[in-house]
C-alpha atoms as a PDB file:
ATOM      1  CA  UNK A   1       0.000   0.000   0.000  1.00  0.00           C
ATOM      2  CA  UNK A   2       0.955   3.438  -0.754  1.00  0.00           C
ATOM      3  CA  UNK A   3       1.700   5.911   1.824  1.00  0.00           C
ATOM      4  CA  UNK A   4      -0.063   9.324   0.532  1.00  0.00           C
ATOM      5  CA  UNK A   5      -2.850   9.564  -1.955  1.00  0.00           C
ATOM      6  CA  UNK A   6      -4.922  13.066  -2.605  1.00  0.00           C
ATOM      7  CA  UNK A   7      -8.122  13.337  -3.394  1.00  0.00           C
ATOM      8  CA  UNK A   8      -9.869  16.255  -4.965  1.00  0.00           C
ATOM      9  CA  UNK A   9     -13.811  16.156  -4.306  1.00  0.00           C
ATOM     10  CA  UNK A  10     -16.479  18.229  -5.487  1.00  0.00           C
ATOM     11  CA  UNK A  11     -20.384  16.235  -4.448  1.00  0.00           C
ATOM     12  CA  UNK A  12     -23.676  16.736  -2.425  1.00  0.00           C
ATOM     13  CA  UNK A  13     -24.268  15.395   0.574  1.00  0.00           C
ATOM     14  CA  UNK A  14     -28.017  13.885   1.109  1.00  0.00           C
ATOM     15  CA  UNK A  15     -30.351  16.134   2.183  1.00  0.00           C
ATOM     16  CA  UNK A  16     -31.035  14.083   5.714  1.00  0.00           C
ATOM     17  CA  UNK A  17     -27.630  14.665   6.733  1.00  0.00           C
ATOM     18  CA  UNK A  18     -27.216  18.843   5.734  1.00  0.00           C
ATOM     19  CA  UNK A  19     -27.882  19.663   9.033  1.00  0.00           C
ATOM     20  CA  UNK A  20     -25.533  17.391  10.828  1.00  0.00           C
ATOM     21  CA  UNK A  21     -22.592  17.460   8.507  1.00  0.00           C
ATOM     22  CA  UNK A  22     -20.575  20.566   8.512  1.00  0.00           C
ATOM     23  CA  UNK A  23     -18.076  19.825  11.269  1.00  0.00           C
ATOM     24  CA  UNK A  24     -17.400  17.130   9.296  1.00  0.00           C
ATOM     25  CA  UNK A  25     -17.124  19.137   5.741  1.00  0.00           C
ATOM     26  CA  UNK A  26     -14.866  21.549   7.388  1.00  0.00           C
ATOM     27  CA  UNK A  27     -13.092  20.288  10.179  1.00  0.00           C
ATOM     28  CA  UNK A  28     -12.836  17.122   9.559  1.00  0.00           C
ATOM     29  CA  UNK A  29     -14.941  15.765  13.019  1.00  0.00           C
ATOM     30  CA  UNK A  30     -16.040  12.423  11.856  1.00  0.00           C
ATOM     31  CA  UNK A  31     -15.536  11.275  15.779  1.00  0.00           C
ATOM     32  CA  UNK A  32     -18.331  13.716  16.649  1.00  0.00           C
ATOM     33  CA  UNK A  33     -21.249  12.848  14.408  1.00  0.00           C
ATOM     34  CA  UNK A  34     -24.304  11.881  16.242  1.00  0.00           C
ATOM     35  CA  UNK A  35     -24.636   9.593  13.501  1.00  0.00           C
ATOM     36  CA  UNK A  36     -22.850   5.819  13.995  1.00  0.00           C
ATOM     37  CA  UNK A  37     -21.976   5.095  10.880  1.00  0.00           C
ATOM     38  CA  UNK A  38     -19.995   8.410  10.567  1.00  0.00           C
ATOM     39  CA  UNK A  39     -18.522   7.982  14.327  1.00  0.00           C
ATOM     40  CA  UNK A  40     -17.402   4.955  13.533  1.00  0.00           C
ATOM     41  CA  UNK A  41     -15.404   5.850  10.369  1.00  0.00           C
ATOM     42  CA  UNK A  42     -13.916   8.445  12.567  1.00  0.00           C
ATOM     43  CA  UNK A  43     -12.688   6.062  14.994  1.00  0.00           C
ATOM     44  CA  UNK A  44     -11.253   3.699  12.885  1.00  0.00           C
ATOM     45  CA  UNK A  45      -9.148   6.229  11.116  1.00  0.00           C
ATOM     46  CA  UNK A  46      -6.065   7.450  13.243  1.00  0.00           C
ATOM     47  CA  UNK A  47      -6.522  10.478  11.549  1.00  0.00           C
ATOM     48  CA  UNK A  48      -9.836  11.281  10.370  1.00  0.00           C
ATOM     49  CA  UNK A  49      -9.643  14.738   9.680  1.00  0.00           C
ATOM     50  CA  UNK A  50      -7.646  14.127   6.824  1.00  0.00           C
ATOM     51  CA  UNK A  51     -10.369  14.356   5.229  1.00  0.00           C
ATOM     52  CA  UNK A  52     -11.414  17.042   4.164  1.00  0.00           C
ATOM     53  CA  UNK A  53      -8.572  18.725   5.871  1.00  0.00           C
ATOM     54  CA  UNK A  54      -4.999  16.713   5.127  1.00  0.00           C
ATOM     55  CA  UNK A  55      -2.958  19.914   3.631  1.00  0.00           C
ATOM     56  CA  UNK A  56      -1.779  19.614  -0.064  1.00  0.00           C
ATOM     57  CA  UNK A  57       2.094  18.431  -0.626  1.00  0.00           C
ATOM     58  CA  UNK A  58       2.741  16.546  -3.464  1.00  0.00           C
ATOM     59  CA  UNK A  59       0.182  17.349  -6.292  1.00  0.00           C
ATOM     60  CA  UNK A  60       1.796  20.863  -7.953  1.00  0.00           C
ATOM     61  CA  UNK A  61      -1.023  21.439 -10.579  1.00  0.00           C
ATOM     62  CA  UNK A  62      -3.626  21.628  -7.327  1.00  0.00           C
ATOM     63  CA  UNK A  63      -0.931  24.085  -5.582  1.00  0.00           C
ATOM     64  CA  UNK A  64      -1.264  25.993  -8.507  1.00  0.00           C
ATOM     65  CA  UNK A  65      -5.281  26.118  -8.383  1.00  0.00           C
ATOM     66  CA  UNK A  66      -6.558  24.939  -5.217  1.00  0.00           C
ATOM     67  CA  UNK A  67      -9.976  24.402  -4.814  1.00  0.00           C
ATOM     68  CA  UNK A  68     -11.405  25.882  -1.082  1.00  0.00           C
ATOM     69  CA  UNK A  69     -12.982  23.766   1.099  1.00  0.00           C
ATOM     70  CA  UNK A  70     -16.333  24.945   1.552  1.00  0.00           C
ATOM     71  CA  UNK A  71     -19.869  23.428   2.483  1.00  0.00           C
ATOM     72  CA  UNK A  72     -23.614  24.579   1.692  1.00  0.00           C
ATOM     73  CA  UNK A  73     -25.733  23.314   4.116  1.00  0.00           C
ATOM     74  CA  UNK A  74     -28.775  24.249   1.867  1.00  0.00           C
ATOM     75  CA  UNK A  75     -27.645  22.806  -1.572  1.00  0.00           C
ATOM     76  CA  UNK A  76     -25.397  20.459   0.361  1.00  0.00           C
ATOM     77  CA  UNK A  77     -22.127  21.085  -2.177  1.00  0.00           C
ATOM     78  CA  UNK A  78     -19.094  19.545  -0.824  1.00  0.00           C
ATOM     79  CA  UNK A  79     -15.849  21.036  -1.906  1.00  0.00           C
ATOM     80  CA  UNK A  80     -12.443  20.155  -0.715  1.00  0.00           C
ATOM     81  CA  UNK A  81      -9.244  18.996  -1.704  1.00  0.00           C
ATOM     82  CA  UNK A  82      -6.841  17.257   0.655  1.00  0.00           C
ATOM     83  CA  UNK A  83      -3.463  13.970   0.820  1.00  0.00           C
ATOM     84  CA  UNK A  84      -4.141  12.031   3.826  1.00  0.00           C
ATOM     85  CA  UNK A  85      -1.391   9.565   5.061  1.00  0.00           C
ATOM     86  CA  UNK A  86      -3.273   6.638   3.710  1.00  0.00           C
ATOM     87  CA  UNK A  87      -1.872   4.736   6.958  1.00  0.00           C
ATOM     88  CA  UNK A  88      -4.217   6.398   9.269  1.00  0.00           C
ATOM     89  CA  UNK A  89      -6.811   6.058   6.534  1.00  0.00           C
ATOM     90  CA  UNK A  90      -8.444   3.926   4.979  1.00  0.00           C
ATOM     91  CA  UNK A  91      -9.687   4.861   0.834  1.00  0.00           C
ATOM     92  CA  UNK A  92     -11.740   1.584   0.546  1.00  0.00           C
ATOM     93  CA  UNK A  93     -13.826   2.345   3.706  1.00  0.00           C
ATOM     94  CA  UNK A  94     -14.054   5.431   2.337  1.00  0.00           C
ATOM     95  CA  UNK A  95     -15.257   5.110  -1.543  1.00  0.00           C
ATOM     96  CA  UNK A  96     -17.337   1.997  -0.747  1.00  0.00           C
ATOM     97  CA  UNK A  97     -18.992   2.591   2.465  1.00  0.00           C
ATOM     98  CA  UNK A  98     -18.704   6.531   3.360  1.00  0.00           C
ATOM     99  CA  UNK A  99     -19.461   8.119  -0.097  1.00  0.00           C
ATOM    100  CA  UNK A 100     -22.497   5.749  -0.662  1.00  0.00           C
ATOM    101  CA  UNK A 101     -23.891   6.412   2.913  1.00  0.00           C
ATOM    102  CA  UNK A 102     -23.035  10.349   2.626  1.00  0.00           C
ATOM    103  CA  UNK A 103     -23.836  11.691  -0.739  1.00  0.00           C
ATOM    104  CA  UNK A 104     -26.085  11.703  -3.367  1.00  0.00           C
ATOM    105  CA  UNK A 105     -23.620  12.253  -5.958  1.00  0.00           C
ATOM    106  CA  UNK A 106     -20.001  12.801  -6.575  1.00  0.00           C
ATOM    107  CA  UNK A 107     -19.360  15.515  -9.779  1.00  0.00           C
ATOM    108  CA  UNK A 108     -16.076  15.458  -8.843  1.00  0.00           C
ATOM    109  CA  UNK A 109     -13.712  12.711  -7.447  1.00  0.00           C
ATOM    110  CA  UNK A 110      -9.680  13.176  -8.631  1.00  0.00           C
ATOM    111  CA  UNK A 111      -7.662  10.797  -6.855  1.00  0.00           C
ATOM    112  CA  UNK A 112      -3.801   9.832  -6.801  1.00  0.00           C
ATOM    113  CA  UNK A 113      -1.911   7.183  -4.939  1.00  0.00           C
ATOM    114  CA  UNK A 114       1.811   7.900  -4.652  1.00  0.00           C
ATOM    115  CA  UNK A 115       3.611   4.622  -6.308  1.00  0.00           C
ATOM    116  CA  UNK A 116       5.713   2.132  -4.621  1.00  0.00           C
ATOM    117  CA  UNK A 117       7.806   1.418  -7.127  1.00  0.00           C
ATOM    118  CA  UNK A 118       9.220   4.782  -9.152  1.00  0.00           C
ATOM    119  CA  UNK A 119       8.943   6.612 -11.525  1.00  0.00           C
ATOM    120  CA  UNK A 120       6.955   9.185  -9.502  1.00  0.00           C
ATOM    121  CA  UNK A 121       4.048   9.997 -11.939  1.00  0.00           C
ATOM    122  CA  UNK A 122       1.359  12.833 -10.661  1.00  0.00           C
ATOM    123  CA  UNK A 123      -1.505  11.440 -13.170  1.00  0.00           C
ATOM    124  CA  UNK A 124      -4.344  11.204 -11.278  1.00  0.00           C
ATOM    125  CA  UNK A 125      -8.029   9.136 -11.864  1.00  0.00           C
ATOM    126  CA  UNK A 126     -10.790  10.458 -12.674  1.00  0.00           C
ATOM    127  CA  UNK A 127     -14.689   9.454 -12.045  1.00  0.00           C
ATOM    128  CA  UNK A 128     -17.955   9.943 -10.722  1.00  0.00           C
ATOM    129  CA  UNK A 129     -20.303   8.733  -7.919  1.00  0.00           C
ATOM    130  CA  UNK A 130     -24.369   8.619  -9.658  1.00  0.00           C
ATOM    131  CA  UNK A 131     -27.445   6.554  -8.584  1.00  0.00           C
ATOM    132  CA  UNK A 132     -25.057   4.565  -6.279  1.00  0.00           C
ATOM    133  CA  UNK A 133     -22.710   3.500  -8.843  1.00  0.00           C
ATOM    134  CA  UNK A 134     -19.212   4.778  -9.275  1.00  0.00           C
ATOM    135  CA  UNK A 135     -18.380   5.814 -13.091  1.00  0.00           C
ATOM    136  CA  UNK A 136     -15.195   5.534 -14.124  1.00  0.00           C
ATOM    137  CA  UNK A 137     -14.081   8.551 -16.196  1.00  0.00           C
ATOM    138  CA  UNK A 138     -10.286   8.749 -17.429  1.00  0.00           C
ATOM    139  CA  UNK A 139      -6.998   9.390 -16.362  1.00  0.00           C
ATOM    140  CA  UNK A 140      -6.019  13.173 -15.974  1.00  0.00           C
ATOM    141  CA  UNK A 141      -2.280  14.264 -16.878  1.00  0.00           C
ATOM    142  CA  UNK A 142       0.410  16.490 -14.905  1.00  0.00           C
ATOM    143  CA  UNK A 143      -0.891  19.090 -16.987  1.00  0.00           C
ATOM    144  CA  UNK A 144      -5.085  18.617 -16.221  1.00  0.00           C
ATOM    145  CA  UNK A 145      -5.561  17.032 -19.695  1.00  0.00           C
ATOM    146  CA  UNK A 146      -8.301  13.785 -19.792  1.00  0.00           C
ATOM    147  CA  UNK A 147      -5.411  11.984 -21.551  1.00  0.00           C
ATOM    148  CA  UNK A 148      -7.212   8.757 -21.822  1.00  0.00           C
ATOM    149  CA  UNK A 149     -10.995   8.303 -21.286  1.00  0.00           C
ATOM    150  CA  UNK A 150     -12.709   5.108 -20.045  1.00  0.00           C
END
């Protein structure tokens, strides 16, 4: 397993948990949800705020343009960009458990795993979370180009 990965997220969060979910949108305070499923995730992530909050390090182009986390607790948008250590996180929990529970879709999901074994490539994938399926969409280059689509 890798040690960082980014993701870069732009989706909306269901309408029954608006209310509930900003801590967690900005801050990162998965260990505070009233809601158990949420808690949980929180607790079995050494560090959970990660996400939405682990600071940007390795992908340039997103230095370059950074997306702000933000949250609308009306429309429920869900912006954020972030590289959690992927040993006090877990992406699988995450993308098949956590997104399904959380949102209603997912415009937006860039994500990059750093490689074990060179050369360092910052390509990152590219998809999209709709009616509870994920949608694979291409493979993004150094430069933001869809260089090959799925």
């Amino acid at each position: 397993m890798s040690l960082y990965a980014a993701v870069r997220f732009k989706g909306i969060v269901k309408k029954e948990l608006r209310d509930i979910f900003e801590p967690i949108a900005m801050e990162g305070k998965w260990r505070e949800s009233p809601v158990p499923v949420l808690r949980d995730f929180g607790e079995c992530c050494f560090s959970p705020g990660a996400i939405p909050c682990g600071a940007i390090g390795y992908m340039e182009r997103w230095k370059k343009e950074p997306w702000e986390r933000r949250y609308n607790k009306e429309t429920g948008e869900w912006i954020f960009e972030a590289e959690p250590n992927t040993r006090s996180f877990d992406f699988l929990d995450w993308e098949d458990e956590i997104i399904p529970y959380c949102m209603e879709s997912v415009e937006h999901y860039e994500s990059w795993m750093e490689p074990l074994n060179g050369p360092y490539e910052y390509t990152t994938h590219l998809q999209k979370f709709q009616d509870g399926e994920w949608i694979e969409i291409g493979i993004i280059d150094e430069d933001g180009n869809l260089i090959e689509k799925r």
